[in-house]
N, C-alpha and C. Protein backbone atom coordinates (compact mmCIF):
# COMPACT_ATOMS: atom_id res chain seq x y z
N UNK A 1 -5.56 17.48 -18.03
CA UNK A 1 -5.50 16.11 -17.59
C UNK A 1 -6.80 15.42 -17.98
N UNK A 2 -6.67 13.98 -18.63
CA UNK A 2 -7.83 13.39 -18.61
C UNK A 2 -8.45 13.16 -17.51
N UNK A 3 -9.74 12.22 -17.93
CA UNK A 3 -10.13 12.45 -16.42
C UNK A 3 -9.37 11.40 -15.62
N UNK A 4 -9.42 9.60 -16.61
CA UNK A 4 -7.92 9.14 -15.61
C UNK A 4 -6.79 9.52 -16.15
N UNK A 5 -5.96 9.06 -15.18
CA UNK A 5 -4.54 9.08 -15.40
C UNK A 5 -3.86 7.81 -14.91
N UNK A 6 -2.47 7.30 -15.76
CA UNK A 6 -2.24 5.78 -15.07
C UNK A 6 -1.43 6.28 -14.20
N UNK A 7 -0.75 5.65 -13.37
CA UNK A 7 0.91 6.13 -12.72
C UNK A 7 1.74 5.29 -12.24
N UNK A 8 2.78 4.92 -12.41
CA UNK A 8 3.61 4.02 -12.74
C UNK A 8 4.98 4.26 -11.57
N UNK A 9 5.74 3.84 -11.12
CA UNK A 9 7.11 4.57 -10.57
C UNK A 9 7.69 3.01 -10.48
N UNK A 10 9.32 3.89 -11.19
CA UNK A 10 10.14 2.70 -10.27
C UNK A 10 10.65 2.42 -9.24
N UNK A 11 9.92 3.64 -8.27
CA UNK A 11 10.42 3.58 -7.00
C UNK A 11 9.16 2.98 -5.88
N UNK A 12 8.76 1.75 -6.94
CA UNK A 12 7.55 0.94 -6.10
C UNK A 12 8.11 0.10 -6.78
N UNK A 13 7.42 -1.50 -6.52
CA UNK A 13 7.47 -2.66 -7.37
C UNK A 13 6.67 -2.44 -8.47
N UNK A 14 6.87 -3.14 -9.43
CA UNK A 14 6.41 -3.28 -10.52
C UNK A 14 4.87 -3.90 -10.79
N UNK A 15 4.22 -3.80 -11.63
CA UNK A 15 2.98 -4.97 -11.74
C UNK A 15 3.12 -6.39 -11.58
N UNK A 16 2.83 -7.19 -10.67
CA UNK A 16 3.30 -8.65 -11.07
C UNK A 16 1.84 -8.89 -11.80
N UNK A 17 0.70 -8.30 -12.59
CA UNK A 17 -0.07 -8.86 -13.00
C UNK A 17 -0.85 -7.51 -13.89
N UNK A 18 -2.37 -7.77 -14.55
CA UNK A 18 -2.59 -6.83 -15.55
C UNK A 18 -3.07 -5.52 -14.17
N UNK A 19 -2.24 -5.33 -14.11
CA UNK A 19 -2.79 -3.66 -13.34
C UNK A 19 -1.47 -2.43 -12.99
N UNK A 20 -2.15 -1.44 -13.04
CA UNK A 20 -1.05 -0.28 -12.71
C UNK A 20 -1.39 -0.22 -10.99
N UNK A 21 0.44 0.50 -10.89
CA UNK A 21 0.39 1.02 -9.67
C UNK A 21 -0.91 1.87 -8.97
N UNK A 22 -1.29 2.77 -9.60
CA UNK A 22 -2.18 3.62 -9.59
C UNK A 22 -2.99 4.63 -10.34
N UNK A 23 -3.87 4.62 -10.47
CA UNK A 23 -4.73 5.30 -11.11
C UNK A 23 -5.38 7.16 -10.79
N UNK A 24 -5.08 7.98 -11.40
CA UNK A 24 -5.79 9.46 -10.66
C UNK A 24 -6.84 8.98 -11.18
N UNK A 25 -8.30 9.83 -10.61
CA UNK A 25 -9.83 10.18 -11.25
C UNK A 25 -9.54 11.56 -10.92
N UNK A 26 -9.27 12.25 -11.59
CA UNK A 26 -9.92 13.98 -10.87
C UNK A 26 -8.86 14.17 -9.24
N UNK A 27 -9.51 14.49 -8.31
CA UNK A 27 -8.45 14.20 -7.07
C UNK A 27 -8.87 13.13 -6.37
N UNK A 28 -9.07 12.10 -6.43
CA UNK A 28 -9.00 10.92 -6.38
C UNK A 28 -7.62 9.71 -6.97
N UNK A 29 -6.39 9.51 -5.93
CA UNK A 29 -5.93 8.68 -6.38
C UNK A 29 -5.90 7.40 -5.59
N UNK A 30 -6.34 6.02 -6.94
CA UNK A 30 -6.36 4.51 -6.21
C UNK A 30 -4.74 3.91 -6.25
N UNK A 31 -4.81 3.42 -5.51
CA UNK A 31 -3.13 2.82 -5.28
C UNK A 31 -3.20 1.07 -4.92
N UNK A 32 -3.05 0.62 -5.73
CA UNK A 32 -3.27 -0.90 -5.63
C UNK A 32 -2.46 -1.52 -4.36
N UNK A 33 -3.22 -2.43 -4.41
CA UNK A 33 -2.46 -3.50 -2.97
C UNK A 33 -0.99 -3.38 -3.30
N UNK A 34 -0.52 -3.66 -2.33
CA UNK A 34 1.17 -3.50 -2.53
C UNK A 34 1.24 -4.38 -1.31
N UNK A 35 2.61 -5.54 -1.83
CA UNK A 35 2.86 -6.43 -0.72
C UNK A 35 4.62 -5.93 -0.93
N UNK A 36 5.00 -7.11 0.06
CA UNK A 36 6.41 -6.77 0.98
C UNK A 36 7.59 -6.99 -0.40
N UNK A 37 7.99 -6.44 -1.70
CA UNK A 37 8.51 -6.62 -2.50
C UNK A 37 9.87 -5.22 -2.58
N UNK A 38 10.47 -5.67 -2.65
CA UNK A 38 11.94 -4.54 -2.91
C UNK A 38 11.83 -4.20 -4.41
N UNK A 39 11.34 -2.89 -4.34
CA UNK A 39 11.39 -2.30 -6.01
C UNK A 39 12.69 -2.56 -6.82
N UNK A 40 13.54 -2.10 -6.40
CA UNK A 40 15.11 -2.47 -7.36
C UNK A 40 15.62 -3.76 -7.47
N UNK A 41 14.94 -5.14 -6.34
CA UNK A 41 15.47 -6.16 -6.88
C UNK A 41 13.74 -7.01 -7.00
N UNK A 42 12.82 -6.42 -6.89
CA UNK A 42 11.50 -7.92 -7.04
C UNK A 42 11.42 -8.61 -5.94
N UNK A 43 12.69 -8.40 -4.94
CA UNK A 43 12.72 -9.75 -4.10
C UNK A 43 11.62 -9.08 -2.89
N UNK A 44 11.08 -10.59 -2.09
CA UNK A 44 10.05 -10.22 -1.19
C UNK A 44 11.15 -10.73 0.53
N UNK A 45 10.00 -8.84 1.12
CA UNK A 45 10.66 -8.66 2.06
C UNK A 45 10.19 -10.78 2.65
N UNK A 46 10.92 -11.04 3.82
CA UNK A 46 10.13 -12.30 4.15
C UNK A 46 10.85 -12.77 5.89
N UNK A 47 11.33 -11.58 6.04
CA UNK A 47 12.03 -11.60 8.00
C UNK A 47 11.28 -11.22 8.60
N UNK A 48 9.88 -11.41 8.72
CA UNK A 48 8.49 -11.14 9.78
C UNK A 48 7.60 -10.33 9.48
N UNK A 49 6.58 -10.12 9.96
CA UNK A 49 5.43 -9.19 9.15
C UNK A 49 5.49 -8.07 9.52
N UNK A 50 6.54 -7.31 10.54
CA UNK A 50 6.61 -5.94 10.79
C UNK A 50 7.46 -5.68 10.01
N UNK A 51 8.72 -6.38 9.76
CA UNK A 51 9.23 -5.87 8.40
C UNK A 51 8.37 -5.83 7.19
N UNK A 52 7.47 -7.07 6.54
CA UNK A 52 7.03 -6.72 5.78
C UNK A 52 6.01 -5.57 5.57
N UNK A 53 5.20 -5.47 6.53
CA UNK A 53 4.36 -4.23 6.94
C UNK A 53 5.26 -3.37 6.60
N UNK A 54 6.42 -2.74 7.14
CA UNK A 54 7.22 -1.44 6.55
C UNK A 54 7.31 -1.55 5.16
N UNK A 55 7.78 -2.89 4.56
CA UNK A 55 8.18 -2.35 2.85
C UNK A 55 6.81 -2.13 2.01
N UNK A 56 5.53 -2.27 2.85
CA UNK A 56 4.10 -2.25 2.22
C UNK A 56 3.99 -1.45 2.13
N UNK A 57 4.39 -0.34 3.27
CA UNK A 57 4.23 1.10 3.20
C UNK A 57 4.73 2.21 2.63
N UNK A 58 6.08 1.39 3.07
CA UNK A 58 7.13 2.27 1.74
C UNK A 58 6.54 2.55 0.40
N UNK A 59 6.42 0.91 -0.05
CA UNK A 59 5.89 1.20 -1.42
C UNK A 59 4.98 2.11 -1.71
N UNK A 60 3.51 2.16 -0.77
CA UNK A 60 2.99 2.89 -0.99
C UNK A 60 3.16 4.30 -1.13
N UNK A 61 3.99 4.53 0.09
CA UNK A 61 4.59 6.11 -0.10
C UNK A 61 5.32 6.63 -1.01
N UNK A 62 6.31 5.85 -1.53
CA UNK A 62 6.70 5.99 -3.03
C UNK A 62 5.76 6.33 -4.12
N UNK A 63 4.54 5.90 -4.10
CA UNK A 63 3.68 6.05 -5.51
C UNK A 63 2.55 6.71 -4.79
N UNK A 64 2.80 7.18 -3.94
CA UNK A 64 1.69 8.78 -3.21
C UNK A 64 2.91 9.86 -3.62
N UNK A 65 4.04 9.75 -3.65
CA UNK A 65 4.95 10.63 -3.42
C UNK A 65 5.37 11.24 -5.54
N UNK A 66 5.35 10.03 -5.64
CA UNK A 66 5.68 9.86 -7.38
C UNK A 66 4.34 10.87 -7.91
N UNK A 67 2.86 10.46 -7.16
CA UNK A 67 2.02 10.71 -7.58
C UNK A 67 1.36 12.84 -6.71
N UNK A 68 1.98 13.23 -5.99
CA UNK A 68 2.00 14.77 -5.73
C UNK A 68 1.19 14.45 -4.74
N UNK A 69 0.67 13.19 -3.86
CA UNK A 69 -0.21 13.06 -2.75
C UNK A 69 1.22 12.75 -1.47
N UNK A 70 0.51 12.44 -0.24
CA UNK A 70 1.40 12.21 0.69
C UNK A 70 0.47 10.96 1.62
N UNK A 71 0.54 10.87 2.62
CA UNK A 71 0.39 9.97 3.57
C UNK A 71 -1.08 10.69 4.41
N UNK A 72 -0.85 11.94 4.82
CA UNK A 72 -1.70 12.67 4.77
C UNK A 72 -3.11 12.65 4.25
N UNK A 73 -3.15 12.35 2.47
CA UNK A 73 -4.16 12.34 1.50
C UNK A 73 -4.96 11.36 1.34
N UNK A 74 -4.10 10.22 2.62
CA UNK A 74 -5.09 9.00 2.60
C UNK A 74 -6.31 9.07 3.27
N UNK A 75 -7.78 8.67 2.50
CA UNK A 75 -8.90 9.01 3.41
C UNK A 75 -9.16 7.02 3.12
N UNK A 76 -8.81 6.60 3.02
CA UNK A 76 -9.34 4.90 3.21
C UNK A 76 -8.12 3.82 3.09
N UNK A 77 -7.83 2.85 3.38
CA UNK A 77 -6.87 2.22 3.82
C UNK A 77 -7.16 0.68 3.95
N UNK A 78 -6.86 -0.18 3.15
CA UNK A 78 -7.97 -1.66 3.24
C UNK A 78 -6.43 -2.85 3.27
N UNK A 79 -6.68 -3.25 4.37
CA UNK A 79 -5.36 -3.98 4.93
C UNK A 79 -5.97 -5.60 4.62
N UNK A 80 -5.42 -6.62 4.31
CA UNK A 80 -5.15 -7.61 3.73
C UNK A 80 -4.47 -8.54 5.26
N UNK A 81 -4.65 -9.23 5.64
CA UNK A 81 -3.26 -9.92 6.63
C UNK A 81 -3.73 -11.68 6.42
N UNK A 82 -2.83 -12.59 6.37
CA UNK A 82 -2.89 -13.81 6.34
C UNK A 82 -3.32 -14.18 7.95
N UNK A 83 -3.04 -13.80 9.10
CA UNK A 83 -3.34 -14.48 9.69
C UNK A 83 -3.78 -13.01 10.95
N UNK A 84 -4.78 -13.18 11.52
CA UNK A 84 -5.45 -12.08 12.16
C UNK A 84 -4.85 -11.84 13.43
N UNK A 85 -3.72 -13.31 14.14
CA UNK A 85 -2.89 -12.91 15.25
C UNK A 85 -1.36 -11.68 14.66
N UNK A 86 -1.68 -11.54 13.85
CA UNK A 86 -0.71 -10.09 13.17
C UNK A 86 -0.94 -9.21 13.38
N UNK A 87 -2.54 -8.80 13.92
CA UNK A 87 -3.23 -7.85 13.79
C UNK A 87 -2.22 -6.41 14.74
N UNK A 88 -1.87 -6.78 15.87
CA UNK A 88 -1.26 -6.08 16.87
C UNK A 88 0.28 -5.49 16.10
N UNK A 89 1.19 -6.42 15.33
CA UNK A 89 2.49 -6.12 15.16
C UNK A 89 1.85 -5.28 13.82
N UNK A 90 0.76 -5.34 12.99
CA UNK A 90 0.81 -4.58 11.60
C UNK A 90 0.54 -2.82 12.30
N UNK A 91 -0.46 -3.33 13.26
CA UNK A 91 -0.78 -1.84 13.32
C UNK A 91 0.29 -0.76 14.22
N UNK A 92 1.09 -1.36 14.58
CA UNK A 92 2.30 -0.81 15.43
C UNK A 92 3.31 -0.01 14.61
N UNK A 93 3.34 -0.79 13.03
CA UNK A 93 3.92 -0.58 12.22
C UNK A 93 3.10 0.67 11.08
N UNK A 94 2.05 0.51 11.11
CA UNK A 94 0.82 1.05 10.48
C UNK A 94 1.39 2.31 11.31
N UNK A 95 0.84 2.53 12.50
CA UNK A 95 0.80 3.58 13.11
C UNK A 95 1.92 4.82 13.08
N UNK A 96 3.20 4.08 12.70
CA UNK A 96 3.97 4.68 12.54
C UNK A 96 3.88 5.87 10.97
N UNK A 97 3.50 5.21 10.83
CA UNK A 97 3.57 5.83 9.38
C UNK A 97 2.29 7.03 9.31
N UNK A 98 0.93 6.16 9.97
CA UNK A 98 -0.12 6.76 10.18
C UNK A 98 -0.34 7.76 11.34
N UNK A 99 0.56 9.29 11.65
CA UNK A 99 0.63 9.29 12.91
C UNK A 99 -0.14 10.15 13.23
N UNK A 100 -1.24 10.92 12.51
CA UNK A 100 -2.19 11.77 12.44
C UNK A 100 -3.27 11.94 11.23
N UNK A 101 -4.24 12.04 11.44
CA UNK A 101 -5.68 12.34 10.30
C UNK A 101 -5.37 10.85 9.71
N UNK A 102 -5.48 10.14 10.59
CA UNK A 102 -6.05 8.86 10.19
C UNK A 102 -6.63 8.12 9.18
N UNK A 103 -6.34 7.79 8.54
CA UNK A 103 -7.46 7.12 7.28
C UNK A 103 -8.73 6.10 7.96
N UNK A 104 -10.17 6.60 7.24
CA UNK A 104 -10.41 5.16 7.81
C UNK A 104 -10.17 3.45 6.92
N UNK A 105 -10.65 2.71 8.16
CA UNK A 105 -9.89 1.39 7.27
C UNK A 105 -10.45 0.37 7.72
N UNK A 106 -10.12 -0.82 6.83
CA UNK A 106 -10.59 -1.97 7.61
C UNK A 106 -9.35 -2.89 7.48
N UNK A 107 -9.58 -4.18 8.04
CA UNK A 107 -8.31 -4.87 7.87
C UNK A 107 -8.92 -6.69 7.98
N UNK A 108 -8.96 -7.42 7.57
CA UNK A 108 -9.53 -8.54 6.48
C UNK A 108 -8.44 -9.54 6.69
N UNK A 109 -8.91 -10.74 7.66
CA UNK A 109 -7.95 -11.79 7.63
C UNK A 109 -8.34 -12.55 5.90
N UNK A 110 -7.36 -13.07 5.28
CA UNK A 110 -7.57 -13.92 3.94
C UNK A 110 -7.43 -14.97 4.14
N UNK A 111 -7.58 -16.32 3.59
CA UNK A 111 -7.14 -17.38 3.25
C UNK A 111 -5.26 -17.25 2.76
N UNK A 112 -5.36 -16.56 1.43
CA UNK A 112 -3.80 -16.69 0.70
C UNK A 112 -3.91 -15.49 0.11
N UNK A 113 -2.50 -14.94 0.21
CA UNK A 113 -2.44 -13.58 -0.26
C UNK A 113 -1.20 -13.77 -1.62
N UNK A 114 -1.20 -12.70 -2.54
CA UNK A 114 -0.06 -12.90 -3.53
C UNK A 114 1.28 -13.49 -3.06
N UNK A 115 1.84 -14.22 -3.46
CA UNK A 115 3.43 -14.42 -3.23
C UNK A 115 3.49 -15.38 -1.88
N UNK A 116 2.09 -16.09 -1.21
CA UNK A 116 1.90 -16.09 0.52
C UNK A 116 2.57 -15.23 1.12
N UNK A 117 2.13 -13.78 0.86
CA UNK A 117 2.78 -12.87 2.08
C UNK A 117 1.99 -12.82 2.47
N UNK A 118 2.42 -12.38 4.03
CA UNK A 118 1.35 -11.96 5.02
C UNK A 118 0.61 -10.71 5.35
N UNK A 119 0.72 -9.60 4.62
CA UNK A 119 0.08 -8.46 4.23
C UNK A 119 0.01 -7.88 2.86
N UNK A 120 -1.06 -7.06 2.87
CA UNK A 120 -1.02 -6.52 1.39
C UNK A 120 -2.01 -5.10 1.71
N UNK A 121 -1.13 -3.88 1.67
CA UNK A 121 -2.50 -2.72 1.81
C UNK A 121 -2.68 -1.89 0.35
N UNK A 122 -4.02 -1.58 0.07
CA UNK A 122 -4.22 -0.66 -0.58
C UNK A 122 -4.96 0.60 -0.01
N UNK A 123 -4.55 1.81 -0.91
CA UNK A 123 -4.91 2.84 -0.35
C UNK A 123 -5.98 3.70 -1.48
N UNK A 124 -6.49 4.75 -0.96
CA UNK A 124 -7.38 5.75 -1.47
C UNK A 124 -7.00 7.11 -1.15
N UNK A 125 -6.59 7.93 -1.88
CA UNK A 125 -6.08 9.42 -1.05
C UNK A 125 -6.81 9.99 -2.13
N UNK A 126 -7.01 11.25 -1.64
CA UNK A 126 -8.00 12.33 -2.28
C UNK A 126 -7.28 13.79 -1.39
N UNK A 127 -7.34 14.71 -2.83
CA UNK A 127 -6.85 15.98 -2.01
C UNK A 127 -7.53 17.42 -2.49
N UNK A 128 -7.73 18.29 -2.04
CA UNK A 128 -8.67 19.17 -2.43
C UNK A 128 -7.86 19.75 -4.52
């Protein structure tokens, strides 16, 4: 293996811009922001931010999963939200997914996020 690697799946959304899904370094994989988008049709989730929060995650787990990491392998976690009274319904949704060995994270009210959705997470997983 080089030392990067790109990684691509169609069982995430696609690039809407110049970047890959994710990148390996060695055991280091970056996993770009991912917002509320349905891989097989493009369309954005847009029935509340706990739904969208789930299809954020999905995606992500799709291209941890594409990529031989899991949910598990996440050691950092950098959450995106349009408006900071979300904060309570993302992490309810977060948590679910996150239900042990925690990543650490931060989470960043924005001005405007891609597409005006109201979340966008990227991740960092690393595995021995």
């Amino acid at each position: 293996m080089s030392n990067k690697q790109i990684l691509n799946t169609e069982k995430a959304p696609a690039a809407i811009g110049p970047y890959n899904q994710a990148i390996q370094a060695g055991n280091t994989l970056y996993v770009s922001g991912q917002i509320p988008l349905i891989p097989d049709t493009m369309e954005l989730i847009n029935s509340g931010v706990a739904d969208e929060t789930d299809q954020v995650l999905k995606n992500i787990q799709a291209i941890l999963t594409h990529a031989g990491y899991t949910l598990n392998d996440v050691v950092k976690a950098s959450i995106f939200i349009s408006n900071m009274d979300d904060f309570a319904t993302i992490n309810e949704v977060y948590a679910q997914y996150f239900t042990e060995n925690q990543p650490a994270r931060e989470t960043v009210a924005v001005k405007t996020l891609p597409k005006n959705v109201n979340v966008e997470i990227s991740v960092i997983a690393w595995k021995a």
